[in-house]
PDB file of N, CA and C in Angstrom:
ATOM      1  N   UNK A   1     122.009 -13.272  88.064  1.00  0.00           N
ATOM      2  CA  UNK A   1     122.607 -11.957  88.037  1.00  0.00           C
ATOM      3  C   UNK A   1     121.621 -10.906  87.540  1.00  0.00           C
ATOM      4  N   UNK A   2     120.711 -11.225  86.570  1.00  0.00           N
ATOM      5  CA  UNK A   2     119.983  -9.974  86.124  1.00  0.00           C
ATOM      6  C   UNK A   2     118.860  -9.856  86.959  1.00  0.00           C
ATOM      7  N   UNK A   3     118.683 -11.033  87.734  1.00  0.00           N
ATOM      8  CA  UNK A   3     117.283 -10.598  88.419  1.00  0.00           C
ATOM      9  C   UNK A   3     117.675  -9.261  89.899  1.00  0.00           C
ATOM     10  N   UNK A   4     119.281  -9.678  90.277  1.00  0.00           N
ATOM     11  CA  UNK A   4     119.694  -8.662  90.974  1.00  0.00           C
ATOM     12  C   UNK A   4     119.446  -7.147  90.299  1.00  0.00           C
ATOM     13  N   UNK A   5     120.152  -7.249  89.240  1.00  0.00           N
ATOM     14  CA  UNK A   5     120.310  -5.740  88.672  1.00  0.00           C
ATOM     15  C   UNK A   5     118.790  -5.413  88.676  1.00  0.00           C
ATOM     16  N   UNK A   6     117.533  -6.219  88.418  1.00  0.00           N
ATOM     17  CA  UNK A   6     116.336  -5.695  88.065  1.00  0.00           C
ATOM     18  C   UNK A   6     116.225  -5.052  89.174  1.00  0.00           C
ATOM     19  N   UNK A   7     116.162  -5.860  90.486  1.00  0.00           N
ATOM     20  CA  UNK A   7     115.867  -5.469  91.925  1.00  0.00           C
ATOM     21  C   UNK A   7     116.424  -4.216  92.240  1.00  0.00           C
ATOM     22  N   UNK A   8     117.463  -4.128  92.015  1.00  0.00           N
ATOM     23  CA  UNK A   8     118.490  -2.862  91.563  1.00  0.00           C
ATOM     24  C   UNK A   8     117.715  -2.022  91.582  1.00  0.00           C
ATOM     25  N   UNK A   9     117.515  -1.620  89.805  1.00  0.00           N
ATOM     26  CA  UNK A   9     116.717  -0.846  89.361  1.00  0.00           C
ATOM     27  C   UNK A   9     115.675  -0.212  90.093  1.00  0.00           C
ATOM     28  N   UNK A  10     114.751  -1.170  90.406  1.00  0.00           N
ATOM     29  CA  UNK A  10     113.641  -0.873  90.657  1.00  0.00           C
ATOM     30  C   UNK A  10     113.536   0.064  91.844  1.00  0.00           C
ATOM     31  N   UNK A  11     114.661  -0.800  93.027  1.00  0.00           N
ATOM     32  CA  UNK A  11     114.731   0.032  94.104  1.00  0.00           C
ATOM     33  C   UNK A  11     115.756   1.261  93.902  1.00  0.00           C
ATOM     34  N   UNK A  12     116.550   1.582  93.138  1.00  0.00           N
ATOM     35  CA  UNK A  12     116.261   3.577  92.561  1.00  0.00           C
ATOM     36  C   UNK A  12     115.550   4.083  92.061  1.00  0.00           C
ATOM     37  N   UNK A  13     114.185   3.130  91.206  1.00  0.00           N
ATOM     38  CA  UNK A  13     113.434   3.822  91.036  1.00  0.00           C
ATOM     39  C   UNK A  13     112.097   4.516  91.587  1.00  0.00           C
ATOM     40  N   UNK A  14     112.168   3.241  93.110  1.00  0.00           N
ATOM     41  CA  UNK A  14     111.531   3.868  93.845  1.00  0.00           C
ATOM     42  C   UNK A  14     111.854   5.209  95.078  1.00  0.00           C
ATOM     43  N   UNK A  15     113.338   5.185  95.029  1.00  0.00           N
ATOM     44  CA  UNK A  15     113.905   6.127  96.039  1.00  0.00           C
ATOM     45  C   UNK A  15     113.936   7.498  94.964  1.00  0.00           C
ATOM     46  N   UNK A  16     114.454   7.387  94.080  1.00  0.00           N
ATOM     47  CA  UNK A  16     114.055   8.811  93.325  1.00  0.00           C
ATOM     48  C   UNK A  16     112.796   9.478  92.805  1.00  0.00           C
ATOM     49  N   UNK A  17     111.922   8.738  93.089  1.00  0.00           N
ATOM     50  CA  UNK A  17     110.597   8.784  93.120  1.00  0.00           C
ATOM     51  C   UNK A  17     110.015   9.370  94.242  1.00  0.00           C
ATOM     52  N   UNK A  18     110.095   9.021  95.591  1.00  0.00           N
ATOM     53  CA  UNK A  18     110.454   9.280  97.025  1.00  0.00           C
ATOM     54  C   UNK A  18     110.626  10.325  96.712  1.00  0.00           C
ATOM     55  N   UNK A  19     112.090  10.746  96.397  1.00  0.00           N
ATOM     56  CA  UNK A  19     112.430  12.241  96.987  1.00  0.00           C
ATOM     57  C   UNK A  19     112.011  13.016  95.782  1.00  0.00           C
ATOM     58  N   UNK A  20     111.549  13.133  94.590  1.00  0.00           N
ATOM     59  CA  UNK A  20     110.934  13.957  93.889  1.00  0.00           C
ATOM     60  C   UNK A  20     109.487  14.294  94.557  1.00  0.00           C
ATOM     61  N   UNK A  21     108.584  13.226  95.200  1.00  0.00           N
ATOM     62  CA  UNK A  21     107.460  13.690  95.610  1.00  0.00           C
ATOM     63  C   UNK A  21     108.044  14.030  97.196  1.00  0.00           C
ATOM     64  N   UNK A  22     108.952  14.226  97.698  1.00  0.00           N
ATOM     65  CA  UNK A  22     109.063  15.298  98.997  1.00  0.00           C
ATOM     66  C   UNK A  22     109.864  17.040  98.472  1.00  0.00           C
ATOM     67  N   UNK A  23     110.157  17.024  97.652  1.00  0.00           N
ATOM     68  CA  UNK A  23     110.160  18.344  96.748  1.00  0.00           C
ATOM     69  C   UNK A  23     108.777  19.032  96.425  1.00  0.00           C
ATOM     70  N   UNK A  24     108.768  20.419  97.094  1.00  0.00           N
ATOM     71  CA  UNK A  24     106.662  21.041  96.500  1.00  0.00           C
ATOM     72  C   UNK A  24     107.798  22.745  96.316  1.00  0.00           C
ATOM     73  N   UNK A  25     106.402  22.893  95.453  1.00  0.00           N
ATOM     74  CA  UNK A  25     106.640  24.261  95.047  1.00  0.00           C
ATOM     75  C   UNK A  25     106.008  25.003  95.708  1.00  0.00           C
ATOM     76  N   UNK A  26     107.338  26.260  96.420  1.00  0.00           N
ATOM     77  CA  UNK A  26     106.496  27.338  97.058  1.00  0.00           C
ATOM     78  C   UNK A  26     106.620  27.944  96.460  1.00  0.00           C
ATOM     79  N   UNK A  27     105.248  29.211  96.825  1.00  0.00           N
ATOM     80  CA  UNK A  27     104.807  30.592  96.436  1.00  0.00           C
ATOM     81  C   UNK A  27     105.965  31.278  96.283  1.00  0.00           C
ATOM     82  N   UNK A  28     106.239  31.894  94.786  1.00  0.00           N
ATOM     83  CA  UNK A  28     107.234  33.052  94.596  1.00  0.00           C
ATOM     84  C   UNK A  28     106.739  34.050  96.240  1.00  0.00           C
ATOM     85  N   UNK A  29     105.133  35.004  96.286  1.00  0.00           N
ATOM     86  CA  UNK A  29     105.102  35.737  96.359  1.00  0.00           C
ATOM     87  C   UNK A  29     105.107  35.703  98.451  1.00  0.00           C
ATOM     88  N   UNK A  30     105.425  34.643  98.485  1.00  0.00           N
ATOM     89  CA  UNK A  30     105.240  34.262 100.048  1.00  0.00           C
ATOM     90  C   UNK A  30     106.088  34.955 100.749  1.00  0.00           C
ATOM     91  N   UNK A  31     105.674  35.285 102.043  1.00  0.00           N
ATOM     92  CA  UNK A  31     106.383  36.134 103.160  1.00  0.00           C
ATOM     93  C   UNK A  31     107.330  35.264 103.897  1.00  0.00           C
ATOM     94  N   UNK A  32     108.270  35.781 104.588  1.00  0.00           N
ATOM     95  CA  UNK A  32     108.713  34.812 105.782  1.00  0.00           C
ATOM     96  C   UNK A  32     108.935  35.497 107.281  1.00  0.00           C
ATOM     97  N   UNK A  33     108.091  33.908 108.140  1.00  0.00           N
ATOM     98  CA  UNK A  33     108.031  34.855 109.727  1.00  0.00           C
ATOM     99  C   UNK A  33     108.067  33.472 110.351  1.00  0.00           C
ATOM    100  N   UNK A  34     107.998  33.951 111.701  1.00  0.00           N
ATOM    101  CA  UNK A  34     108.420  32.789 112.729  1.00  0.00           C
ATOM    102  C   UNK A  34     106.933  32.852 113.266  1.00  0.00           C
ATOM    103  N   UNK A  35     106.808  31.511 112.714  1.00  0.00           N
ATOM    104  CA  UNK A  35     105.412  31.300 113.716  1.00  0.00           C
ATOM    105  C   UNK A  35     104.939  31.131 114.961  1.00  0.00           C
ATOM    106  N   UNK A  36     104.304  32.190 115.756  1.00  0.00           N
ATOM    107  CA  UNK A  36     104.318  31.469 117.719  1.00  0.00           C
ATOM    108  C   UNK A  36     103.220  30.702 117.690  1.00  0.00           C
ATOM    109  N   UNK A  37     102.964  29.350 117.779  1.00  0.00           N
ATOM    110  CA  UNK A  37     101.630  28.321 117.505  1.00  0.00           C
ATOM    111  C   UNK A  37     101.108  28.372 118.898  1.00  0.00           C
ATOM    112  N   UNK A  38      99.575  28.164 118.690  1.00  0.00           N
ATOM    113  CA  UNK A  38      98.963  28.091 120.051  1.00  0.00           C
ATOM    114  C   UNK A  38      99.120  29.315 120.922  1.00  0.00           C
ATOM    115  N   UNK A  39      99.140  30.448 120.496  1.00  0.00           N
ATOM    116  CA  UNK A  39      99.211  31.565 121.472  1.00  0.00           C
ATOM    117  C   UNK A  39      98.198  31.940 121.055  1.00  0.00           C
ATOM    118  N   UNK A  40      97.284  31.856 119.984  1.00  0.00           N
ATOM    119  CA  UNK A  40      96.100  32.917 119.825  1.00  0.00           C
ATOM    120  C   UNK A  40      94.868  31.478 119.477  1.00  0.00           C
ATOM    121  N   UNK A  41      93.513  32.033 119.820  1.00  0.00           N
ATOM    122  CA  UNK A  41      92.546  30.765 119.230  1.00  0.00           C
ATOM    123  C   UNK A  41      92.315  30.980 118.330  1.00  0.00           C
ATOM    124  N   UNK A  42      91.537  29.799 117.582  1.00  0.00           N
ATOM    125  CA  UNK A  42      91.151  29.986 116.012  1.00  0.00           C
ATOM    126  C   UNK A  42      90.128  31.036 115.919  1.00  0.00           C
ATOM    127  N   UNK A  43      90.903  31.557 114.574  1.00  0.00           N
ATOM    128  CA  UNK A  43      91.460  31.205 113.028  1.00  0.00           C
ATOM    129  C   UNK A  43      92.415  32.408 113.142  1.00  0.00           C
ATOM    130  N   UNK A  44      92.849  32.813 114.576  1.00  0.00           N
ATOM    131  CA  UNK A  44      94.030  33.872 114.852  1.00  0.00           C
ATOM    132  C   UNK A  44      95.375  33.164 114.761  1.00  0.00           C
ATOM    133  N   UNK A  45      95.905  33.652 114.115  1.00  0.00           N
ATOM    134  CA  UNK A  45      97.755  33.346 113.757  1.00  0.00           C
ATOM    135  C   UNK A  45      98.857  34.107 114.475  1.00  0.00           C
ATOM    136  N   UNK A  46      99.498  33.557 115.080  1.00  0.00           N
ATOM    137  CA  UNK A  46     100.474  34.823 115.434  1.00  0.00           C
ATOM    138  C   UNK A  46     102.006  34.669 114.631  1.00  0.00           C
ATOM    139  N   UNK A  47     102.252  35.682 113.859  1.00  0.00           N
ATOM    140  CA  UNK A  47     103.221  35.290 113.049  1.00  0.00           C
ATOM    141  C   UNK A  47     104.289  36.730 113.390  1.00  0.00           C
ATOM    142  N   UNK A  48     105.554  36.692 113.809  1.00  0.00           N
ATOM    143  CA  UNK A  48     106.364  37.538 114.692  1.00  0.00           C
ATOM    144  C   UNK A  48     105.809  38.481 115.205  1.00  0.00           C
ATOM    145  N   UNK A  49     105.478  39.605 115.095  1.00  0.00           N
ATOM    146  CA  UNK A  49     104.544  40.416 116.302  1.00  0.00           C
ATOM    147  C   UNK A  49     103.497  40.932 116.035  1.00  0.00           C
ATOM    148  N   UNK A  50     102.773  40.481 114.961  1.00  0.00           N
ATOM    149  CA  UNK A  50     101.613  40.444 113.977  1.00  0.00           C
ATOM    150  C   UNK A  50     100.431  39.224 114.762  1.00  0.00           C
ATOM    151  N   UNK A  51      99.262  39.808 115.101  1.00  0.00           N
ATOM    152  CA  UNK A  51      98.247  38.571 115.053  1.00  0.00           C
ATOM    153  C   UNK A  51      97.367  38.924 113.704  1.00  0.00           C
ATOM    154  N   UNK A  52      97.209  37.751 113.302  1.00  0.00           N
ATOM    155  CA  UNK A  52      96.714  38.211 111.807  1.00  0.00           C
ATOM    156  C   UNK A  52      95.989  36.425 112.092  1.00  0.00           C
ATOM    157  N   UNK A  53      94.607  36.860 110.199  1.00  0.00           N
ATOM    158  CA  UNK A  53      93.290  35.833 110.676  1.00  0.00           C
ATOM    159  C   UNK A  53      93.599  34.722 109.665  1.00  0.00           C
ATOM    160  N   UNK A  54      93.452  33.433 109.993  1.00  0.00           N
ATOM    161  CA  UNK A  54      93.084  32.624 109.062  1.00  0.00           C
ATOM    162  C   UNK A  54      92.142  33.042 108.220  1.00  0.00           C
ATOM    163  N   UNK A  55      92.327  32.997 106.827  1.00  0.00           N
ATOM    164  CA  UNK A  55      91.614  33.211 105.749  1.00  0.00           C
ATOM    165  C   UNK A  55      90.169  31.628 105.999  1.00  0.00           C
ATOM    166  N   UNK A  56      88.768  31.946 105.349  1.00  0.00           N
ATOM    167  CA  UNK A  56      87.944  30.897 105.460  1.00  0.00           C
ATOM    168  C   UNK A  56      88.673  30.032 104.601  1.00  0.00           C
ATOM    169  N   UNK A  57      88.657  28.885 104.539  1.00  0.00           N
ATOM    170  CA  UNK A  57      88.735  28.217 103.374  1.00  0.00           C
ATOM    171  C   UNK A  57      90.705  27.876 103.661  1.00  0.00           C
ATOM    172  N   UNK A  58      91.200  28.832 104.421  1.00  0.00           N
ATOM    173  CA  UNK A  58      92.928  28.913 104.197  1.00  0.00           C
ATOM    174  C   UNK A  58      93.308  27.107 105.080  1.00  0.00           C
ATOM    175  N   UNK A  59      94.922  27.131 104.662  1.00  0.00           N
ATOM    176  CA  UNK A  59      95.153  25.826 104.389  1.00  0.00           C
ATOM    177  C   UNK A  59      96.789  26.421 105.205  1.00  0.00           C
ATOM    178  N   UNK A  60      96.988  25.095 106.170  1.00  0.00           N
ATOM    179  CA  UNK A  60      98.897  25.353 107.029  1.00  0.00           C
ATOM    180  C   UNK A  60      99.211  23.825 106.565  1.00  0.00           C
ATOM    181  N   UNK A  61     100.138  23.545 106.265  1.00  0.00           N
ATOM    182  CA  UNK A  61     101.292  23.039 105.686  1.00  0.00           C
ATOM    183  C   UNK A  61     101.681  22.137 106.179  1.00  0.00           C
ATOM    184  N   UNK A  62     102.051  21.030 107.139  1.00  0.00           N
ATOM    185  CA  UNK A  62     103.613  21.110 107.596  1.00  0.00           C
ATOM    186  C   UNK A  62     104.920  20.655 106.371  1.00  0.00           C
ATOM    187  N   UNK A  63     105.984  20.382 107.113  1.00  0.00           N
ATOM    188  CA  UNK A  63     106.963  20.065 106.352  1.00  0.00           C
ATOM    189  C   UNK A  63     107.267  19.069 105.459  1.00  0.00           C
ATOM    190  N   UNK A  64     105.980  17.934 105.508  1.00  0.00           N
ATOM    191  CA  UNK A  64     106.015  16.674 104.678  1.00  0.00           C
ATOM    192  C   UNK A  64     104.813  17.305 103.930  1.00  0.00           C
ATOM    193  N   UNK A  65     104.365  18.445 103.457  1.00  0.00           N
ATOM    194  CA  UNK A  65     103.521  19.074 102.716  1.00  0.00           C
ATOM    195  C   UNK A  65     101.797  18.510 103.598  1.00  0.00           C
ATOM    196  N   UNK A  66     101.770  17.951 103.829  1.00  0.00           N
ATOM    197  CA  UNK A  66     100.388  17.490 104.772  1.00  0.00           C
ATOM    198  C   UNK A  66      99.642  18.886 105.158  1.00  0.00           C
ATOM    199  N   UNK A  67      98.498  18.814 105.319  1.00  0.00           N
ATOM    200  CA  UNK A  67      97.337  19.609 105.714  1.00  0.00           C
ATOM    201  C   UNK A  67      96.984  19.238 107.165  1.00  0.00           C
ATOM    202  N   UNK A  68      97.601  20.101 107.923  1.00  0.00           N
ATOM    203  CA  UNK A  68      97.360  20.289 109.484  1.00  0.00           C
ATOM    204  C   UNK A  68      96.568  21.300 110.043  1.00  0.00           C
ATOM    205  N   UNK A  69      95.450  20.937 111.090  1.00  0.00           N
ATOM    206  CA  UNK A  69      94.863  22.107 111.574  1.00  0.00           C
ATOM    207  C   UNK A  69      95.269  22.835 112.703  1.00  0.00           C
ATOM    208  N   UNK A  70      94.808  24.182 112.978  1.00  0.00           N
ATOM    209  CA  UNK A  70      95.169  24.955 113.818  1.00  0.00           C
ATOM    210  C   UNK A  70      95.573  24.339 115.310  1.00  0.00           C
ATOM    211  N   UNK A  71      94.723  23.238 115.662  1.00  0.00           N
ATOM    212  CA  UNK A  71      95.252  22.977 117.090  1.00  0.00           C
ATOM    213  C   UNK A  71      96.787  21.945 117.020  1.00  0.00           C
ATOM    214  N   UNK A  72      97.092  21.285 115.898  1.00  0.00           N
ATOM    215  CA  UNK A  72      98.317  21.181 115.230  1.00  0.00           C
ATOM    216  C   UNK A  72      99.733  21.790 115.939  1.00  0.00           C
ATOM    217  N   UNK A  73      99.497  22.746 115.732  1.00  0.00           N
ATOM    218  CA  UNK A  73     100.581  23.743 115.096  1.00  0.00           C
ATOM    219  C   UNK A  73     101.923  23.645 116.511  1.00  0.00           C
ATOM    220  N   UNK A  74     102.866  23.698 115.664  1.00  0.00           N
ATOM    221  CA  UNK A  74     104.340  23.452 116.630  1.00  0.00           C
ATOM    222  C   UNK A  74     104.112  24.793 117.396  1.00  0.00           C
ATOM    223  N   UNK A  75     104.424  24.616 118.753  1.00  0.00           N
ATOM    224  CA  UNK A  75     105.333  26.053 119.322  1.00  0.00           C
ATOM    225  C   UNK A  75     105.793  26.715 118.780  1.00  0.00           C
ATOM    226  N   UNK A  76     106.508  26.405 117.799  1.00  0.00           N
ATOM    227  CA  UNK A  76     107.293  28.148 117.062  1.00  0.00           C
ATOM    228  C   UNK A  76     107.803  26.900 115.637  1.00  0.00           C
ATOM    229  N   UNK A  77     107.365  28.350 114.947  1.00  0.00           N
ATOM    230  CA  UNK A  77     108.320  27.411 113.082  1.00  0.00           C
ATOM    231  C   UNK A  77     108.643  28.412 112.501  1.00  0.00           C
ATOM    232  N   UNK A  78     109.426  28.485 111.330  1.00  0.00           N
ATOM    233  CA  UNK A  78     109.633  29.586 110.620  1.00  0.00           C
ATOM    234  C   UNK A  78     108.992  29.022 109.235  1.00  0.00           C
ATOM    235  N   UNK A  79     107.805  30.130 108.931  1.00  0.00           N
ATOM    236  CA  UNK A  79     107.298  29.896 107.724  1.00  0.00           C
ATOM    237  C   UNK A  79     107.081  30.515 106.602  1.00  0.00           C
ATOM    238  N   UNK A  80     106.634  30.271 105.681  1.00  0.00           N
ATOM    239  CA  UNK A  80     105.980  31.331 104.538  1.00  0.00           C
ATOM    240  C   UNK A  80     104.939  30.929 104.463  1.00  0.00           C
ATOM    241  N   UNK A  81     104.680  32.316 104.323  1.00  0.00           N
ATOM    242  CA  UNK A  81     102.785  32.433 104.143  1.00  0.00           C
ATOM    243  C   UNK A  81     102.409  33.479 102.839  1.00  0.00           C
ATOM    244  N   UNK A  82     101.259  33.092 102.295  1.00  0.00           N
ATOM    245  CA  UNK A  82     100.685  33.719 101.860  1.00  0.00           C
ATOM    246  C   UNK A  82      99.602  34.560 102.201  1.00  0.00           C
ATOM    247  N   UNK A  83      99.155  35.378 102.314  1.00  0.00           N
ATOM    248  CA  UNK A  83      97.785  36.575 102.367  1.00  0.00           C
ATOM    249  C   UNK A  83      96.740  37.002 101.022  1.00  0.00           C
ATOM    250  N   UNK A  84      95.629  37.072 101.582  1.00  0.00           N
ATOM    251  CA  UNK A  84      95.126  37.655 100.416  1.00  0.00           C
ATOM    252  C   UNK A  84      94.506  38.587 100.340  1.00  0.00           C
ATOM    253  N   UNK A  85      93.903  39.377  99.584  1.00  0.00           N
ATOM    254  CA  UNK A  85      93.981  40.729  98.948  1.00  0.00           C
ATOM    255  C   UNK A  85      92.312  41.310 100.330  1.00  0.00           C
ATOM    256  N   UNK A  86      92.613  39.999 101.328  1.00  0.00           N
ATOM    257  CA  UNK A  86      91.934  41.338 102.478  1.00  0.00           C
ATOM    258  C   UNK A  86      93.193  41.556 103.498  1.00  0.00           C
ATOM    259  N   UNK A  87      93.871  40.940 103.435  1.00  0.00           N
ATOM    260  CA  UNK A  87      95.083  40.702 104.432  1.00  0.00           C
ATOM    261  C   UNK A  87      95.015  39.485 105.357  1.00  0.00           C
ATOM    262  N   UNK A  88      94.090  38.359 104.600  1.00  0.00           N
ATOM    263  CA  UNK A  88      94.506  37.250 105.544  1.00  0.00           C
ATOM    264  C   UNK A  88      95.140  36.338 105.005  1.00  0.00           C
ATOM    265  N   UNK A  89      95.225  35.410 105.670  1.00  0.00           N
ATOM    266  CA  UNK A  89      96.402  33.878 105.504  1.00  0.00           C
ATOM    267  C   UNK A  89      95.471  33.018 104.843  1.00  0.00           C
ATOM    268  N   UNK A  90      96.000  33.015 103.461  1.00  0.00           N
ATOM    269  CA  UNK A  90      95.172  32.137 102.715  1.00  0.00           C
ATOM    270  C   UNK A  90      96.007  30.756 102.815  1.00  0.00           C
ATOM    271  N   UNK A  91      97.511  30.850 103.067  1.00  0.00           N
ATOM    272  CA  UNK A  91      98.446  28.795 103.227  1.00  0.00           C
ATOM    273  C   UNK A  91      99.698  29.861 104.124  1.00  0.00           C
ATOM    274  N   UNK A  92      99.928  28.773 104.508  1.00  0.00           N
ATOM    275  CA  UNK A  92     100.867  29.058 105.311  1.00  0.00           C
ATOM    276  C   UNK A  92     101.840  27.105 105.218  1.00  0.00           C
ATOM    277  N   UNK A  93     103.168  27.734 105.113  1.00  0.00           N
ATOM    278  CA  UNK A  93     103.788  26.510 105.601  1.00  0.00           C
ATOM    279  C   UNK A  93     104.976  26.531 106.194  1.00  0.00           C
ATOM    280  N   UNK A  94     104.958  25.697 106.846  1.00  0.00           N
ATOM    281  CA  UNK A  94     105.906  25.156 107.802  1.00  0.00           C
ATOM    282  C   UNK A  94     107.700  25.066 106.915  1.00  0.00           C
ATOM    283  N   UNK A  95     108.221  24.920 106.911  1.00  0.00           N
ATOM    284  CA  UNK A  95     109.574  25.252 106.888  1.00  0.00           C
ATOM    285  C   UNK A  95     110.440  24.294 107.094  1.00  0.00           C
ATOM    286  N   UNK A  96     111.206  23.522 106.000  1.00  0.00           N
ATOM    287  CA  UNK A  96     112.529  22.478 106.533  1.00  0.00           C
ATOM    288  C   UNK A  96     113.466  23.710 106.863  1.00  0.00           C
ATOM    289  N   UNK A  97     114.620  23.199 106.952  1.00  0.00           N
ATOM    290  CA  UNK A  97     116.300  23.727 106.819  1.00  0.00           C
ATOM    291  C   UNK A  97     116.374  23.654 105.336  1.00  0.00           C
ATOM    292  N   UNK A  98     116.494  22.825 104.763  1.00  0.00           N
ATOM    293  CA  UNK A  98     116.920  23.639 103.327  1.00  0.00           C
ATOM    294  C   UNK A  98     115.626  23.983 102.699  1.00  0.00           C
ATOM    295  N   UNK A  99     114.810  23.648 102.651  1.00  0.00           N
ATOM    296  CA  UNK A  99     113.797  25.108 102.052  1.00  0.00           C
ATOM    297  C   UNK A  99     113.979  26.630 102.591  1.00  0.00           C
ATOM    298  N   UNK A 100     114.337  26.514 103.923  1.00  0.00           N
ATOM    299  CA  UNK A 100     114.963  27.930 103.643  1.00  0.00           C
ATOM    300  C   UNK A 100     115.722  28.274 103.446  1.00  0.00           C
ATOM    301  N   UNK A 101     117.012  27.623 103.411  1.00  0.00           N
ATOM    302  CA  UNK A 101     117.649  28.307 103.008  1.00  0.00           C
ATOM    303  C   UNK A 101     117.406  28.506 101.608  1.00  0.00           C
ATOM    304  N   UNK A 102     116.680  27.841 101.351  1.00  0.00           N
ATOM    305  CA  UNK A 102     116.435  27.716  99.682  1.00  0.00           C
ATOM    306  C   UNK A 102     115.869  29.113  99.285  1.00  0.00           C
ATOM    307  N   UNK A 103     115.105  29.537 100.044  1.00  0.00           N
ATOM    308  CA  UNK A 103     114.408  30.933 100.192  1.00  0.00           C
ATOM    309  C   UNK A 103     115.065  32.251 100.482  1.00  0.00           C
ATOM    310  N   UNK A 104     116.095  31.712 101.489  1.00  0.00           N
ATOM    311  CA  UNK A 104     116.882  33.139 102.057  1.00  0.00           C
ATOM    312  C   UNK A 104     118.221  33.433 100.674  1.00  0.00           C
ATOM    313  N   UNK A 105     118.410  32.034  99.908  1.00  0.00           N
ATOM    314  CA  UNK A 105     119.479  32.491  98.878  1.00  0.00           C
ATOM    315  C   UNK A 105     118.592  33.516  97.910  1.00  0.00           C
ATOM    316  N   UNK A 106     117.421  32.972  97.435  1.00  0.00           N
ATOM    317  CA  UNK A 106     116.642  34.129  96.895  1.00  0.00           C
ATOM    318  C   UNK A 106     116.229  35.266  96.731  1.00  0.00           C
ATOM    319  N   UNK A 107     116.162  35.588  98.429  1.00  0.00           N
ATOM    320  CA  UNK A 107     115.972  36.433  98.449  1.00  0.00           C
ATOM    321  C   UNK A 107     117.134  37.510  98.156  1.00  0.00           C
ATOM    322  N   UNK A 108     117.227  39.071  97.791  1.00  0.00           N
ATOM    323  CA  UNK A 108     118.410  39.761  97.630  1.00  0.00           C
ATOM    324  C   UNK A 108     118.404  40.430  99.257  1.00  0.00           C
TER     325      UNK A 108
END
């Protein structure tokens, strides 16, 4: 009997473990837009009717937090991005369903 309960254990402690590392923290200061992927070449972004530049060095997301490159990128996502103080895309990420909504309750 206790070697069950150990087995038990162990396996919630690996599933809550699991879903704490698929939880990431986004940017308070991040924007939100619908991404059109593959319409512009690199390090051009097209984010709703904006083409705007990959920052050098900048970093896209997807939804399991992973580091994907530009030829990557879905047909269309809704994301938040960050910019930086020239106006480019320093991260950008990709977007579940409840992260945004997680975002849109936030917002006022």
């Amino acid at each position: 009997m206790r070697k069950w309960l150990w087995i038990l254990a162990l396996a919630v402690a690996v599933v809550t473990t699991g879903y704490a590392q698929s939880l990431r923290q986004l940017p308070a200061n991040g924007k939100l837009g619908e991404l059109t992927g593959q319409q512009q070449p690199y390090p051009l972004l097209q984010i709703d009717n904006n083409v705007l530049r990959l920052a050098p060095g900048g970093r896209i997301y997807d939804q399991h937090n992973r580091t994907i490159v530009h030829g990557a990128l879905p047909g269309s996502a809704t994301v938040l991005f960050v910019q930086d103080m020239n106006g480019d895309i320093s991260r950008v990420y990709i977007l579940r369903a409840d992260e945004l909504e997680q975002i849109r309750q936030r917002q006022p």
